[in-house]
Protein backbone atom coordinates (compact mmCIF):
# COMPACT_ATOMS: atom_id res chain seq x y z
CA UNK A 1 -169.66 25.29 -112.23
CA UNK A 2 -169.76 28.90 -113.01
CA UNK A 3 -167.17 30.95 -113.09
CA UNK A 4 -168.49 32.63 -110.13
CA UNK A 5 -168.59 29.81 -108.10
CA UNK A 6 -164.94 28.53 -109.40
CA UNK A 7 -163.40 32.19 -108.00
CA UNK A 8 -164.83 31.32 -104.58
CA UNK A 9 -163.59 27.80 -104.82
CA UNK A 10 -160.11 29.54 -105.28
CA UNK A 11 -160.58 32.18 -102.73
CA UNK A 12 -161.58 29.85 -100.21
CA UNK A 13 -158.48 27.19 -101.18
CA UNK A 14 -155.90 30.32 -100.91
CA UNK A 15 -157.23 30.81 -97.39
CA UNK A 16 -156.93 27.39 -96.25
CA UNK A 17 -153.67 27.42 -96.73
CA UNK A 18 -152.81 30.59 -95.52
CA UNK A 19 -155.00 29.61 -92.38
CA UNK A 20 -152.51 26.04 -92.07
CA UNK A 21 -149.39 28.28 -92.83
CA UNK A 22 -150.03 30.40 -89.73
CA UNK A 23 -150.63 27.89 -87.52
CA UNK A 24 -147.62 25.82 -88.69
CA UNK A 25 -145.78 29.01 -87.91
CA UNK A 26 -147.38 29.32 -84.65
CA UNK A 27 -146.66 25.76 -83.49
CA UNK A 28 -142.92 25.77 -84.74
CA UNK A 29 -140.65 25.04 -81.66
CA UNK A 30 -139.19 28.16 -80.97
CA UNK A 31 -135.51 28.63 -80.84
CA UNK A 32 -133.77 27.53 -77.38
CA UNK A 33 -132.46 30.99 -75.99
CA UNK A 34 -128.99 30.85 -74.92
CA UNK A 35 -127.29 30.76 -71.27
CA UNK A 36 -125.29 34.92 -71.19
CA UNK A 37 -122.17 34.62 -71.61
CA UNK A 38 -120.01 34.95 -68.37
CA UNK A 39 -118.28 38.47 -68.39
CA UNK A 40 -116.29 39.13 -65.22
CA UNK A 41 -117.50 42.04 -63.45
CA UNK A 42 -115.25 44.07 -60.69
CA UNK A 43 -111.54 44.32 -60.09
CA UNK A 44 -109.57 41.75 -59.13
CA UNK A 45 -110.31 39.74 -55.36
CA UNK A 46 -108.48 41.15 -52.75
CA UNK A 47 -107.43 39.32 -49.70
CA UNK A 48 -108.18 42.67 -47.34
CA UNK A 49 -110.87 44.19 -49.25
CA UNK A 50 -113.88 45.41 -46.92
CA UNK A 51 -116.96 44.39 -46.90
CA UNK A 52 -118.37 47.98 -48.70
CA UNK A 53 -115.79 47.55 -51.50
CA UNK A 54 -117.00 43.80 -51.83
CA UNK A 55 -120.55 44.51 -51.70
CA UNK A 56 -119.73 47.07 -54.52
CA UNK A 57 -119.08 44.71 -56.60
CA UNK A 58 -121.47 41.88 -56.08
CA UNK A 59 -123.67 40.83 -59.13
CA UNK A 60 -125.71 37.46 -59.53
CA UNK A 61 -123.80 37.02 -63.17
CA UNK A 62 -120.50 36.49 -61.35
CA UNK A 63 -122.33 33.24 -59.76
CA UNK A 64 -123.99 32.54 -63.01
CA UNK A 65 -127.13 33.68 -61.66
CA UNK A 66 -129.23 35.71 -63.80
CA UNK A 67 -130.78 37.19 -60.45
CA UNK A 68 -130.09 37.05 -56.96
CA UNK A 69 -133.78 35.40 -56.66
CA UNK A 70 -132.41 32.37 -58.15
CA UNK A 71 -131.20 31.51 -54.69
CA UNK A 72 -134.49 30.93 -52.49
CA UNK A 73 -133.96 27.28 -53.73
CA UNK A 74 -130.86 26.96 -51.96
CA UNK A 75 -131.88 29.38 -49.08
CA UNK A 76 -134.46 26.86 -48.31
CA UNK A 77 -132.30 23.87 -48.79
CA UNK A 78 -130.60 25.95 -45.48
CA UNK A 79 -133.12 26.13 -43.43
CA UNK A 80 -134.82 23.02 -43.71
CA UNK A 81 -131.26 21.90 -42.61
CA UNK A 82 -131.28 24.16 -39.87
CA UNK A 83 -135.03 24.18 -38.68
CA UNK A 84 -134.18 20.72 -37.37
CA UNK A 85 -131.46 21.51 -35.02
CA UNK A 86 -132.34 22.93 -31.26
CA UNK A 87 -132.85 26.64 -31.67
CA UNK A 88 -130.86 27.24 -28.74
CA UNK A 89 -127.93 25.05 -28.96
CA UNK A 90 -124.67 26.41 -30.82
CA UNK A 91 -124.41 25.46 -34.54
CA UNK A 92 -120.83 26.49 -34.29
CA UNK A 93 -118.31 26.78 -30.66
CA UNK A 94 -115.02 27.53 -31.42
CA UNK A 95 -112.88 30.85 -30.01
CA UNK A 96 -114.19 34.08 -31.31
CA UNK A 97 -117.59 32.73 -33.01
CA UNK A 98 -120.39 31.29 -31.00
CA UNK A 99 -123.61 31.56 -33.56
CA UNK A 100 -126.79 29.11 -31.96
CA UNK A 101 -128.91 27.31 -34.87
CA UNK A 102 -131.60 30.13 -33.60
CA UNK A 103 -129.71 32.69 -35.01
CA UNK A 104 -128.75 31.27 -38.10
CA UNK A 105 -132.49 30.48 -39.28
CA UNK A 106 -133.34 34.24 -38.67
CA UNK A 107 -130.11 35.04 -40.92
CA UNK A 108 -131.02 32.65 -43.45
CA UNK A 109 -134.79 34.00 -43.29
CA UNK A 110 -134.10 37.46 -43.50
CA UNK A 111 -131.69 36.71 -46.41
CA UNK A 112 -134.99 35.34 -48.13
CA UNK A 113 -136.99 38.28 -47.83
CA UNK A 114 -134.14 40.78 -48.92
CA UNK A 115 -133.24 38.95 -52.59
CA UNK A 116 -135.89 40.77 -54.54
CA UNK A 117 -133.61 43.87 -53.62
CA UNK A 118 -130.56 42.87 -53.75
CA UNK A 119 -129.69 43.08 -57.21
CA UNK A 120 -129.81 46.58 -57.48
CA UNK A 121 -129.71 47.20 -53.64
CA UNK A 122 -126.51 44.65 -52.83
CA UNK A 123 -125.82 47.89 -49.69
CA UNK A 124 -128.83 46.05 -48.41
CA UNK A 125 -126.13 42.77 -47.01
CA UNK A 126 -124.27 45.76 -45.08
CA UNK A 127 -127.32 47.55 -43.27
CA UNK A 128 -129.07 44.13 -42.18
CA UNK A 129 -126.56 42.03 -41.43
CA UNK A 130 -123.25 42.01 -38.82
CA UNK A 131 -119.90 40.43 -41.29
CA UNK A 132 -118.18 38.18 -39.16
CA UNK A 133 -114.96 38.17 -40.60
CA UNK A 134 -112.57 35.18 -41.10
CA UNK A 135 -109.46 36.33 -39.77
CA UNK A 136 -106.34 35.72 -42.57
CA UNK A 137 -108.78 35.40 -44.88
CA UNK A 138 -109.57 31.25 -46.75
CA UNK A 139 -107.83 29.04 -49.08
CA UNK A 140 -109.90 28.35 -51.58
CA UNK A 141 -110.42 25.13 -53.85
CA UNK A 142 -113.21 23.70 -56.41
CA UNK A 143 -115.09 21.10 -56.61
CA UNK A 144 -117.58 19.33 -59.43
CA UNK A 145 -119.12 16.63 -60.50
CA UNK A 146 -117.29 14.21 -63.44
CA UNK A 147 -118.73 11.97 -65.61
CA UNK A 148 -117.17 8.88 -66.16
CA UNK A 149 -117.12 6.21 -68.61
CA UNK A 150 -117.92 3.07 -66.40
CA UNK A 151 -118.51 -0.61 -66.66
CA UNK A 152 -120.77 -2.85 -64.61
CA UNK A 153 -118.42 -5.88 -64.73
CA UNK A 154 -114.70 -5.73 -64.78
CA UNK A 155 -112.56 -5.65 -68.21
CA UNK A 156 -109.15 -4.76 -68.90
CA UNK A 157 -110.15 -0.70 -70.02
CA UNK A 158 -112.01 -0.50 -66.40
CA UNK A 159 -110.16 -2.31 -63.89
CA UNK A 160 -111.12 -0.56 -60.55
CA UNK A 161 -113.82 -1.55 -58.67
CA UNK A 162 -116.13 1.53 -57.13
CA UNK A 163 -116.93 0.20 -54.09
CA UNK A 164 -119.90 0.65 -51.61
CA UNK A 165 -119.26 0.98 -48.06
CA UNK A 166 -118.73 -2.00 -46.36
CA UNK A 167 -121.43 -2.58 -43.68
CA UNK A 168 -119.07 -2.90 -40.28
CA UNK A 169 -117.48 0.46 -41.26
CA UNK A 170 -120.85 2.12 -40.58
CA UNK A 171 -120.54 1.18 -37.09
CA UNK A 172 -117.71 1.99 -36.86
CA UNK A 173 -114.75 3.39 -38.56
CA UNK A 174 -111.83 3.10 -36.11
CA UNK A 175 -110.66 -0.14 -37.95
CA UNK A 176 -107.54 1.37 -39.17
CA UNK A 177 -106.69 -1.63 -41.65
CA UNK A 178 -108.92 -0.75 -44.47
CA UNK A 179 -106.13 1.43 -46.24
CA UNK A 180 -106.28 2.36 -49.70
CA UNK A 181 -103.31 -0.36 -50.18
CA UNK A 182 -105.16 -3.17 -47.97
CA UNK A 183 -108.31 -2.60 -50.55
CA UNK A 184 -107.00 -1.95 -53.84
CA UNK A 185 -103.33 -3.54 -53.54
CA UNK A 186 -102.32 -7.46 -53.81
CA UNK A 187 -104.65 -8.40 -50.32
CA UNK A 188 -108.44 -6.90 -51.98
CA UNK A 189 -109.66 -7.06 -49.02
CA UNK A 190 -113.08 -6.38 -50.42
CA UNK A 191 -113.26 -8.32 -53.29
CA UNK A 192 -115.79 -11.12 -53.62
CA UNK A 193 -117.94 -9.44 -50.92
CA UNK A 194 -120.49 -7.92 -53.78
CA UNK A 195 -119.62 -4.36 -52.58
CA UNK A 196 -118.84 -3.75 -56.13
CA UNK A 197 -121.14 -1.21 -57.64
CA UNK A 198 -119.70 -0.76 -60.96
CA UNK A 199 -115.63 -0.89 -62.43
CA UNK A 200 -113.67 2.09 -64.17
CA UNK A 201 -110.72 3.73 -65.41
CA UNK A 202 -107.97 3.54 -62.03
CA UNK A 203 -107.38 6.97 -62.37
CA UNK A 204 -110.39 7.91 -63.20
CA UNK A 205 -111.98 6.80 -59.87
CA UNK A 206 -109.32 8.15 -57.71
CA UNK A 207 -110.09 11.83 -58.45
CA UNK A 208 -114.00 10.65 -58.49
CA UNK A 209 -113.36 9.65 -54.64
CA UNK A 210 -111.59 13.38 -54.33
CA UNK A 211 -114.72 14.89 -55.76
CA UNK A 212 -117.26 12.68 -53.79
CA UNK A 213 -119.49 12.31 -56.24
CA UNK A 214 -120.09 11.78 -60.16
CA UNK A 215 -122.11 10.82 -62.96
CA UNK A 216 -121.43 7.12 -64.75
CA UNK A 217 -121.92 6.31 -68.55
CA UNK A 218 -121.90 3.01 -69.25
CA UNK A 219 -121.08 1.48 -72.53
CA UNK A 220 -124.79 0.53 -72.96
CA UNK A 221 -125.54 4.29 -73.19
CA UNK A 222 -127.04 4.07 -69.60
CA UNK A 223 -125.92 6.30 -67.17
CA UNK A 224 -125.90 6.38 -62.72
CA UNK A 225 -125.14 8.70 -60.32
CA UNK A 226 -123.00 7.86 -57.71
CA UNK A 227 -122.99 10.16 -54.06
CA UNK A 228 -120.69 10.14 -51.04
CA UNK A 229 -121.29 7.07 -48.59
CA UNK A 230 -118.94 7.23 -46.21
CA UNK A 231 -115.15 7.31 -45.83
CA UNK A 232 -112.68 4.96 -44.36
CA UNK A 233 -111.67 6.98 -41.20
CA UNK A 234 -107.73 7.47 -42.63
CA UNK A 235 -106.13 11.25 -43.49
CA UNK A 236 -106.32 12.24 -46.65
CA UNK A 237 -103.14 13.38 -48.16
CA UNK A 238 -102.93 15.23 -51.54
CA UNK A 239 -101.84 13.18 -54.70
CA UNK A 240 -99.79 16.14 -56.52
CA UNK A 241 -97.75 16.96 -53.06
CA UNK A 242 -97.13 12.87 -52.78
CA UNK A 243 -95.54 13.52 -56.24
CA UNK A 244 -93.37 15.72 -55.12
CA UNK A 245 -91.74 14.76 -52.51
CA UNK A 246 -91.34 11.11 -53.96
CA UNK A 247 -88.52 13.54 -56.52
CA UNK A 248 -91.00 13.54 -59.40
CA UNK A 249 -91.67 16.85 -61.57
CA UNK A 250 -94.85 18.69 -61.47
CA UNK A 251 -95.07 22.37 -62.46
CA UNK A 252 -98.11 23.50 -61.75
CA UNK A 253 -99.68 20.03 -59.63
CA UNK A 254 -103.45 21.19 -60.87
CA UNK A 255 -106.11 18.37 -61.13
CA UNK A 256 -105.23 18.39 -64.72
CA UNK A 257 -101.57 18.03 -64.88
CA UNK A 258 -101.59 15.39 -62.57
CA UNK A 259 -104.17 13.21 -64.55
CA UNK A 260 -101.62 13.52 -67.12
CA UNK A 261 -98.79 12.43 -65.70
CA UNK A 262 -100.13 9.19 -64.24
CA UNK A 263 -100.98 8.39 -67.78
CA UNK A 264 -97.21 8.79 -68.52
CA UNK A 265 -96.35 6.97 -65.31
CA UNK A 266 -98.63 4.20 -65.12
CA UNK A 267 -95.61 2.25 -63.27
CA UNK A 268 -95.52 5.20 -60.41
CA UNK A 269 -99.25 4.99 -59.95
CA UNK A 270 -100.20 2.90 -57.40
CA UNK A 271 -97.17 4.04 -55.30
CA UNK A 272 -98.54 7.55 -55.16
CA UNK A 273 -102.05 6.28 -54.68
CA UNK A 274 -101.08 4.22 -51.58
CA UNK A 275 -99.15 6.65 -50.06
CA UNK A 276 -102.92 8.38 -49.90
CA UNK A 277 -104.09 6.03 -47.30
CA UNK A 278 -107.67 7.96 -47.63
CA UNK A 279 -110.18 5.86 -49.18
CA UNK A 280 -113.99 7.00 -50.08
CA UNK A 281 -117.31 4.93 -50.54
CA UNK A 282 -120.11 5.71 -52.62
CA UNK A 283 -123.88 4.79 -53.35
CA UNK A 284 -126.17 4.80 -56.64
CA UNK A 285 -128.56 7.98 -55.75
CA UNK A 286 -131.09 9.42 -58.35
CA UNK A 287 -129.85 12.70 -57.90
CA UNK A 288 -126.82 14.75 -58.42
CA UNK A 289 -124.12 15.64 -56.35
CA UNK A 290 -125.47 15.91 -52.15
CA UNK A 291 -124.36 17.49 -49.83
CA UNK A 292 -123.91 17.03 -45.73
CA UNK A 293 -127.18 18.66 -45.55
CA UNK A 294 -128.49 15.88 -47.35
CA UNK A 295 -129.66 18.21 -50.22
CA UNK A 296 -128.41 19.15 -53.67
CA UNK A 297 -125.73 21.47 -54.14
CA UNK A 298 -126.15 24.17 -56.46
CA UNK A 299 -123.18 25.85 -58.89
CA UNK A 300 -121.00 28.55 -57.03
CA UNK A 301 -123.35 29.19 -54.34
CA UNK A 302 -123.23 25.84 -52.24
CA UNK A 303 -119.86 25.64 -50.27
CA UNK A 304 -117.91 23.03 -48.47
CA UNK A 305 -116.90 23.71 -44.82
CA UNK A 306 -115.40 22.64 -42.00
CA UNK A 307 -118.39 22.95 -39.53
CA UNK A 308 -116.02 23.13 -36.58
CA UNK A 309 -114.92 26.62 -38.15
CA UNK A 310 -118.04 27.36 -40.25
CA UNK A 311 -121.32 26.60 -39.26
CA UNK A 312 -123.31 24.50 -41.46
CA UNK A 313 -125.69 26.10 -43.27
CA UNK A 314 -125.00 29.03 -43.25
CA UNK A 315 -124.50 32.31 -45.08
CA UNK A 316 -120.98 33.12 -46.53
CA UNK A 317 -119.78 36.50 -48.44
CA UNK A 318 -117.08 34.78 -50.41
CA UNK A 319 -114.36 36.14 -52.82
CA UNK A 320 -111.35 34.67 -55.27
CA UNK A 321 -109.86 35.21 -58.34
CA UNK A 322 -110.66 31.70 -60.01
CA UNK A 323 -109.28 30.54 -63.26
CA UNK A 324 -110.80 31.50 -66.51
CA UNK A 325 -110.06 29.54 -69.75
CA UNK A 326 -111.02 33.02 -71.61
CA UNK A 327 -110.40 35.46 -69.43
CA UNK A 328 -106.92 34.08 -67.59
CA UNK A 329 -107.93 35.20 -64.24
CA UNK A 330 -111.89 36.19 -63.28
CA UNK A 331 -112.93 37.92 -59.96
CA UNK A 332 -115.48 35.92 -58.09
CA UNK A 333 -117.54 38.10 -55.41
CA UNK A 334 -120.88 35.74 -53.98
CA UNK A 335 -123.22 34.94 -51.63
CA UNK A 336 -122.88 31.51 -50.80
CA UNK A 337 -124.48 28.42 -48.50
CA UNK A 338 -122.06 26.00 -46.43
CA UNK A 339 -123.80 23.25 -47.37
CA UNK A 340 -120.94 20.42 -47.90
CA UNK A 341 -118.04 18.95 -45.94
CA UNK A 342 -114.92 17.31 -47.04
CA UNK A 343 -112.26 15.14 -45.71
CA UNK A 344 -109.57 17.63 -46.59
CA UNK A 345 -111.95 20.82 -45.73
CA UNK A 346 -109.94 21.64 -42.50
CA UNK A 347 -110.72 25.53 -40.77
CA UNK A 348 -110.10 28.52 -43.05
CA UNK A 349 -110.88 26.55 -45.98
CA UNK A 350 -113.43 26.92 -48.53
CA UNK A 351 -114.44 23.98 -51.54
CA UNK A 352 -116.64 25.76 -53.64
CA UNK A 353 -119.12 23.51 -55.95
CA UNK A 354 -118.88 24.34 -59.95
CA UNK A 355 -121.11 22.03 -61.23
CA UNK A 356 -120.49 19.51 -64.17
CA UNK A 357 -119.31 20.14 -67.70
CA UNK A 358 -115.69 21.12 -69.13
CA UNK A 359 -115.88 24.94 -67.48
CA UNK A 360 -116.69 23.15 -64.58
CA UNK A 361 -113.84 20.84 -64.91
CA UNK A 362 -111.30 23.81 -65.32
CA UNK A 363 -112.56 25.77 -62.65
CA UNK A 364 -112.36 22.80 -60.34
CA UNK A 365 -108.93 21.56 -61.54
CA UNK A 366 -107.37 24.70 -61.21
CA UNK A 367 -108.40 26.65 -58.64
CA UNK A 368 -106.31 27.05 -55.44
CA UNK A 369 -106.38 30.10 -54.50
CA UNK A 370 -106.64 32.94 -51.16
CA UNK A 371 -109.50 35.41 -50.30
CA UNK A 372 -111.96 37.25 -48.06
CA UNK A 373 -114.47 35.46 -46.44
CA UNK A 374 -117.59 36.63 -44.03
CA UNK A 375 -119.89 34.60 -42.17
CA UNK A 376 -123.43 36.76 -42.45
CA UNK A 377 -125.30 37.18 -39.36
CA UNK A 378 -128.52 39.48 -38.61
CA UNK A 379 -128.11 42.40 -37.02
C-alpha cells in the first residue's frame, strides 16, 4: 500500500466514526422535560370577591394547566354527557336557577371556541357569559385517587374484604339492613357469596370507599383499578366528627390525622366505623377514577356536585384557598366541569378532584375550606 493510499485509508476511518458519533448523538433519548413548578398566582380567595376581580386573576397554572386549551378534553367529556339529555327539559329545577340541558350545551360549546383566548383574554368569561352566582358562597372539599397495597385472598396484613355490589341492591336499595355493621361486623352478611374482589388494610379501605375510587398494588407487583359501583342507600356520616363526639381528641380531624389515630386506636376502630352506617361498592374498571358522567375526571377541573343544586355538567368559576405543603396556604381561581357526585355532596358543596400522588393526597386530606362559586351560562 502506498503511503498515499494508507492517508485515505485513515481519512476515510476518522470519518466513519465521526459519521457513527453523530448519529449516536442524534438517537440519544433526550432528557424528559420537567412538569413547572406550581407557583401560586393572585391574592388570597375571597368569599365575596366579584366575578372581575376573580377573572383577574385566573391563570391555567393555578389548575396545573399549562394552557387553558388543555381543557377541550374535558369540555367534551361535558357535552357528550349533555348532548344526550332532551334539549328542552331542565338539567337543573330548584328556586332561583332553572338552566334546560339546551342551554347548557350552548354554554359548554361556546366555552370551546373561546379557550384559544382565554389565556391572555380571561375578560372574555365576563363579556360572553351571564355568572350565576351561588348565594353564601360553597364549602369546599378534595378528593383523589389512592393507591393501595391489596391482596387477592385474605391474610392477617389485609383483612377487609372490598366488596362488589351485591346483585339485589341494584334493584333496589331500600333494604335498610345492609349496614356497614351487618357487613363487616360479627353477622358478614356477604361473606361466602364471591362478592369479594380483592382484601386490604381495614383502614385503608374505609377512606378508599370515601374517595370512591383507587388504584390496587398487589404483592405480585400487579396492579387494578377499582371505580364506584353503587352505594348501600344509608347516610353517610363523617368519621373525624364520629370521633368527636364519642369524647376522643382530634385537633385538626384532616384525612391525615385521622388515619393516624386509628392506628393508635385499633380497639376504637370499628366503633367509629359502624357508627358510619354508609357503606360503598366498587368494580375492577381499566380506567382511572369515573365520574357520574361516566367519563374520566381530570385534576382540578372536574368537580363533584349535587345535581339537585348544580347541574351536571356544567361550567363552574370556582375559588379556595387550598392547602399547600410549600406554600402554607395557595389561592385556587378555575374553570371547572361538574362532572361527579358524592354521597356527602349535599347543595352548596363542592368536591374538587386532585388526582393521585402525595400532593394529591395533601390537597385532598386537608382541604375544607369556603369560597365563591358561579355557575357559567351564555349570554
Amino acid at each position: 500500500m502506498s503511503p498515499f493510499q494508507h492517508k485515505i485509508r485513515i481519512s476515510s476511518l476518522l470519518s466513519l466514526v465521526l459519521c457513527l458519533l453523530l448519529l449516536a448523538g442524534c438517537s440519544a433519548k433526550k432528557p424528559e422535560l420537567e412538569a413547572p413548578k406550581f407557583v401560586p398566582y393572585g391574592p388570597p380567595v375571597a368569599l365575596e370577591e366579584k366575578p372581575d376581580f376573580f377573572a383577574r386573576y385566573l391563570k391555567p397554572a393555578n389548575q396545573e394547566l399549562l394552557s387553558f386549551r388543555e381543557m377541550a378534553p374535558t369540555i367534551r367529556k361535558s357535552l357528550v354527557y349533555a348532548q344526550t339529555r332532551p334539549a328542552k327539559s331542565l338539567a337543573v329545577n330548584r328556586p332561583g336557577l332553572k338552566v334546560t340541558w339546551a342551554e347548557l350545551v350552548e354554554s359548554l360549546e361556546l366555552l370551546r371556541t373561546l379557550l384559544p383566548r382565554l389565556d391572555s383574554e380571561p375578560s372574555l368569561l365576563l363579556e360572553k357569559f351571564r355568572w350565576v352566582a351561588v348565594d353564601g358562597g360553597i364549602k369546599y372539599s378534595g378528593y383523589y385517587q389512592p393507591t393501595i397495597r391489596a391482596s387477592r385472598t385474605r391474610t392477617a396484613k389485609y383483612s377487609q374484604a372490598i366488596y362488589a355490589m351485591p346483585p339485589e341492591l341494584k334493584k333496589s336499595r331500600r333494604n335498610r339492613r345492609y349496614t356497614r355493621e351487618a357487613i363487616d361486623g360479627p353477622r358478614q352478611i356477604l361473606a361466602g357469596r364471591n362478592l369479594e374482589l380483592a382484601w386490604a388494610d381495614p383502614v385503608d379501605v374505609y377512606f378508599l370507599q370515601i374517595q370512591g375510587s383507587g388504584k390496587l398494588v398487589f404483592d405480585d407487583g400487579t396492579t387494578a383499578y377499582l371505580n364506584y359501583a353503587g352505594q348501600n342507600g344509608h347516610k353517610y356520616r363523617a368519621s373525624g366528627r364520629i370521633i368527636r363526639e364519642k369524647g376522643y381528641v382530634l385537633y385538626s380531624g384532616d384525612v391525615l390525622e385521622q388515619r393516624q389515630w386509628f392506628r393508635d386506636h385499633p380497639d376504637k376502630m370499628q366503633e367509629i366505623f359502624f357508627a358510619n352506617p354508609s357503606y360503598v361498592f366498587f368494580r375492577f374498571s381499566t380506567r382511572g377514577a369515573v365520574g357520574a358522567i361516566n367519563q374520566t375526571v381530570d385534576d382540578y377541573v372536574s368537580l363533584a356536585v349535587d345535581r339537585k343544586f348544580l347541574p351536571l355538567g356544567g361550567i363552574v368559576a370556582f375559588g379556595v384557598n387550598i392547602p399547600d405543603q410549600t406554600y402554607i396556604q395557595a389561592p385556587l381561581r378555575g374553570l371547572g366541569l361538574a362532572q361527579d357526585t358524592g354521597g356527602a355532596i349535599k347543595r352548596n358543596r363542592i368536591d374538587i378532584y386532585c388526582g393521585s400522588g402525595d400532593r394529591a393526597n395533601y390537597i385532598a386530606s386537608n382541604l375544607d375550606a369556603a369560597g365563591p362559586a358561579w355557575l357559567l351560562l351564555k349570554r
